[in-house]
N, C-alpha and C. Protein backbone atom coordinates (compact mmCIF):
# COMPACT_ATOMS: atom_id res chain seq x y z
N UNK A 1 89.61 105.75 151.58
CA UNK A 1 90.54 106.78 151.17
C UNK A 1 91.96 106.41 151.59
N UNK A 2 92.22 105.53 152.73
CA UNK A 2 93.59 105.43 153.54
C UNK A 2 93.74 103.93 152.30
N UNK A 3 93.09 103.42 152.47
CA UNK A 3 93.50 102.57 151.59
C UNK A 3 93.88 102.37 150.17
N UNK A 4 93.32 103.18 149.61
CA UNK A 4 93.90 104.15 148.02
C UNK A 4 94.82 105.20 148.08
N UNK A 5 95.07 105.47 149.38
CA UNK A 5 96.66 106.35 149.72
C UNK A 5 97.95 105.64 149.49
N UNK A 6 97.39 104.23 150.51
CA UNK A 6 98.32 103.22 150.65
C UNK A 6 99.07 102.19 149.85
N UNK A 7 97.52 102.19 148.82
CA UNK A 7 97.60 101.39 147.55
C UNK A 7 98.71 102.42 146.47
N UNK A 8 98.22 103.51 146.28
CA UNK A 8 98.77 104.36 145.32
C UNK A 8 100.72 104.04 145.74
N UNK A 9 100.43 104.61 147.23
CA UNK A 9 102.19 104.92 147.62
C UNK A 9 102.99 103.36 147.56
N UNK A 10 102.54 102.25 147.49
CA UNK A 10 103.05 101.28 147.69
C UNK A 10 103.70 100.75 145.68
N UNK A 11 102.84 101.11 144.53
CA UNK A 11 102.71 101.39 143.67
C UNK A 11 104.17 101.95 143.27
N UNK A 12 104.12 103.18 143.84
CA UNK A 12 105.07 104.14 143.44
C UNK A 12 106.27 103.81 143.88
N UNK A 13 106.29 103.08 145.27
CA UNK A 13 107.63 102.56 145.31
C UNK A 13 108.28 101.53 145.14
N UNK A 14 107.38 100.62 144.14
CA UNK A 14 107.78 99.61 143.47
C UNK A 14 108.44 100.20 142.13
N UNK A 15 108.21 101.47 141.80
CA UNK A 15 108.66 102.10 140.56
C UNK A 15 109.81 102.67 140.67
N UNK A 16 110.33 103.12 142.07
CA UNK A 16 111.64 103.51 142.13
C UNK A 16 112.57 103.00 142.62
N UNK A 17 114.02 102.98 141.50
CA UNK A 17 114.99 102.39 141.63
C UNK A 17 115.76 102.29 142.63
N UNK A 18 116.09 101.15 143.26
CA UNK A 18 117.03 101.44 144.49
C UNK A 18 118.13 102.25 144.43
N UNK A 19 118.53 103.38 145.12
CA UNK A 19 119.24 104.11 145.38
C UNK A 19 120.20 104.24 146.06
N UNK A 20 120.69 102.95 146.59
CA UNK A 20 121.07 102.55 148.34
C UNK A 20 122.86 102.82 147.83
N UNK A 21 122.88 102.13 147.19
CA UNK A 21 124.60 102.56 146.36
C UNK A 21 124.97 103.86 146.43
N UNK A 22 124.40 104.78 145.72
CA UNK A 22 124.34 105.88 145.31
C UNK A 22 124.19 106.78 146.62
N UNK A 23 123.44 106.38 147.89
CA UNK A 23 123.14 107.04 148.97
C UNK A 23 124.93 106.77 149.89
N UNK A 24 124.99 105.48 149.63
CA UNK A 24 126.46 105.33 150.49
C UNK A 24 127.87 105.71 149.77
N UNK A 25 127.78 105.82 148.45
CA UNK A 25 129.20 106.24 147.84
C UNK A 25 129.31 108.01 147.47
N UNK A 26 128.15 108.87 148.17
CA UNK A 26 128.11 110.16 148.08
C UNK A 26 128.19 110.14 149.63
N UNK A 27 127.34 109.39 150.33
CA UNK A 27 128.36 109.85 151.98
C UNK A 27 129.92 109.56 152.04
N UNK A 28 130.27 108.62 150.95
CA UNK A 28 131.37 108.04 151.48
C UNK A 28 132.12 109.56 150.64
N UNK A 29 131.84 109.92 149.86
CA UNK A 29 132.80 111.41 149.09
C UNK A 29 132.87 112.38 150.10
N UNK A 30 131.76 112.35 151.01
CA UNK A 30 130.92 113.87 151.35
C UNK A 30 132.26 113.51 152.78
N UNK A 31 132.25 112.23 152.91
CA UNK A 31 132.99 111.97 154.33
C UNK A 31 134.43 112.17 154.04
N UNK A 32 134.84 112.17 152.73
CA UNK A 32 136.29 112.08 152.81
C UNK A 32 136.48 113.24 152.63
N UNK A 33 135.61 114.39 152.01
CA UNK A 33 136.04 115.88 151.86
C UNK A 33 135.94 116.72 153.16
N UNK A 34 134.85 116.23 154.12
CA UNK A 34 135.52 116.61 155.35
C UNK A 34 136.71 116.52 155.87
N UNK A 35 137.20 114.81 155.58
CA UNK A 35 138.62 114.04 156.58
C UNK A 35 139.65 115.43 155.83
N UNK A 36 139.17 115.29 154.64
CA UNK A 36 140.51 115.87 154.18
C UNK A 36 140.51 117.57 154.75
N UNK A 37 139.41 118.37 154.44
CA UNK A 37 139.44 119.70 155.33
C UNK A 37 139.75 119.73 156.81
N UNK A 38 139.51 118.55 157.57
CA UNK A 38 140.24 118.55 158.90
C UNK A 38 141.44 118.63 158.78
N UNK A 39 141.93 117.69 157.91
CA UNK A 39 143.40 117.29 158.24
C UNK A 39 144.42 118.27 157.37
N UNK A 40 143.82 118.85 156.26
CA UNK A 40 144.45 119.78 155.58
C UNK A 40 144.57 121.55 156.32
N UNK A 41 143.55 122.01 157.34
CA UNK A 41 143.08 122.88 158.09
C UNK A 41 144.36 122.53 159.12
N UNK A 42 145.01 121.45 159.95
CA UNK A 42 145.32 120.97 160.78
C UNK A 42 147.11 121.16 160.09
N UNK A 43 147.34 120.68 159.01
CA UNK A 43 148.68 120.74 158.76
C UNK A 43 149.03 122.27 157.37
N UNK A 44 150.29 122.30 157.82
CA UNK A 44 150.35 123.47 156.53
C UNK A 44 150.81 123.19 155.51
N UNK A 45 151.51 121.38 155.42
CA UNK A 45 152.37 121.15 154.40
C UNK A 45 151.44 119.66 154.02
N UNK A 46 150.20 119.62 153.98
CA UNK A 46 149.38 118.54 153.67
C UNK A 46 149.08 119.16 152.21
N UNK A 47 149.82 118.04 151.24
CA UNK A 47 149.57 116.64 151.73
C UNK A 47 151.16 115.97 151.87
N UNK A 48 151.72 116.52 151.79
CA UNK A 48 153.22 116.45 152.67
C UNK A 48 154.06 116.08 151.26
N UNK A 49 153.61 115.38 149.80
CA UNK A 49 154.60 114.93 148.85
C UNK A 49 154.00 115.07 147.86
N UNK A 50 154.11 115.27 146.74
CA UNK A 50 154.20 114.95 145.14
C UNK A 50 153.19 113.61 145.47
N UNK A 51 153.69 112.41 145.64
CA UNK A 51 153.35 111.57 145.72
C UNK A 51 151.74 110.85 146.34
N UNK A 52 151.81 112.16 147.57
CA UNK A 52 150.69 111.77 148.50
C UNK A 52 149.69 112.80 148.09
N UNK A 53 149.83 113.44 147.40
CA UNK A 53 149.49 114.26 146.69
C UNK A 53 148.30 113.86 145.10
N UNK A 54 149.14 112.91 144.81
CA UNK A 54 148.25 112.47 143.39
C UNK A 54 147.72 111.06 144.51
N UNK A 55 147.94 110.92 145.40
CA UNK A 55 146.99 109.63 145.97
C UNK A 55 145.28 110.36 146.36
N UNK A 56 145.83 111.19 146.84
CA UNK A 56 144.51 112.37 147.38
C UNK A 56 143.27 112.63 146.35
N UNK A 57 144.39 112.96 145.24
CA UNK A 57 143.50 113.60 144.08
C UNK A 57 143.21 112.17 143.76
N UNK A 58 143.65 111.03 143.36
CA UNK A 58 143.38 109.99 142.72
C UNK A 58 142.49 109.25 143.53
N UNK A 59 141.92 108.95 145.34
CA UNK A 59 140.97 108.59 146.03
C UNK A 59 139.62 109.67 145.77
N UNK A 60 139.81 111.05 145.21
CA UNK A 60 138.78 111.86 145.12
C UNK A 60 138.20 111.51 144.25
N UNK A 61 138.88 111.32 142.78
CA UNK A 61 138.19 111.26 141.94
C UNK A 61 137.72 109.90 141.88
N UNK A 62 137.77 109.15 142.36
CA UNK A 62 137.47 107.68 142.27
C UNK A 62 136.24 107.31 142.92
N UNK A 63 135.75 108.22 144.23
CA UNK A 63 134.23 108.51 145.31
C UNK A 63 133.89 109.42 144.20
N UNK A 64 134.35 110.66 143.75
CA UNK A 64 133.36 111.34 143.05
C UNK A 64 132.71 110.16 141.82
N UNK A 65 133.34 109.70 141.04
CA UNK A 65 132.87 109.24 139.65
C UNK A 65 132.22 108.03 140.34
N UNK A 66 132.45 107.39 141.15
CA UNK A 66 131.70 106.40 141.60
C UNK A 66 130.44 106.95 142.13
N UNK A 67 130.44 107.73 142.71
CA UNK A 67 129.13 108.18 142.83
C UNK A 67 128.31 108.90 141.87
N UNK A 68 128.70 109.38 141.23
CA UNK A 68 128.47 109.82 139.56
C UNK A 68 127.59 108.54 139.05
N UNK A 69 128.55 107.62 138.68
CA UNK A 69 128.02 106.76 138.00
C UNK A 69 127.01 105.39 138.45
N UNK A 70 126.66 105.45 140.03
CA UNK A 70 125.91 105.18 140.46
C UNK A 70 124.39 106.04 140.72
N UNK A 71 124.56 107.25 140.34
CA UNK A 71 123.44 108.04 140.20
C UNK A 71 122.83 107.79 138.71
N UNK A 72 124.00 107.79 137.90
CA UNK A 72 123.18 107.73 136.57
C UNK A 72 122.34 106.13 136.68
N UNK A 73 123.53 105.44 136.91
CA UNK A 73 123.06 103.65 136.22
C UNK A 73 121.71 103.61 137.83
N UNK A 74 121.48 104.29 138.27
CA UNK A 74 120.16 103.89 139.54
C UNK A 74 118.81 104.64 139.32
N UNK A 75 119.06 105.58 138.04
CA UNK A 75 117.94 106.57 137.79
C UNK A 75 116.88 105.62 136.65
């Protein structure tokens, strides 16, 4: 029986796609939306420019869709 457990589960995870991308570029989002609630919580005029401003939004969207599109292309 342990051995047709073992057999079966070993099976199954030859069937699923590595995920390992997809596991580190959603910590890496999940980590920067903290940095940024610290540091935005911390100042009142963050993100201090126009400028630093579309860098913020433009590093967000770049972890979000990357991780986006490592979920799709790993499924």
């Amino acid at each position: 029986m342990l051995a047709t457990l073992l057999t079966f589960a070993t099976e199954a995870a030859e069937e699923e796609p590595d995920q390992t991308l997809f596991y580190v570029l959603g910590g890496l989002a999940a980590a920067w939306a903290v940095l940024l609630f610290a540091v935005g919580m911390r100042s009142e005029n963050f993100p201090g420019s126009a400028g630093a401003m579309r860098g913020v939004i433009a590093v967000s969207v770049l972890l979000v869709a990357a991780a986006m599109a490592s979920a799709v292309i790993s499924s």
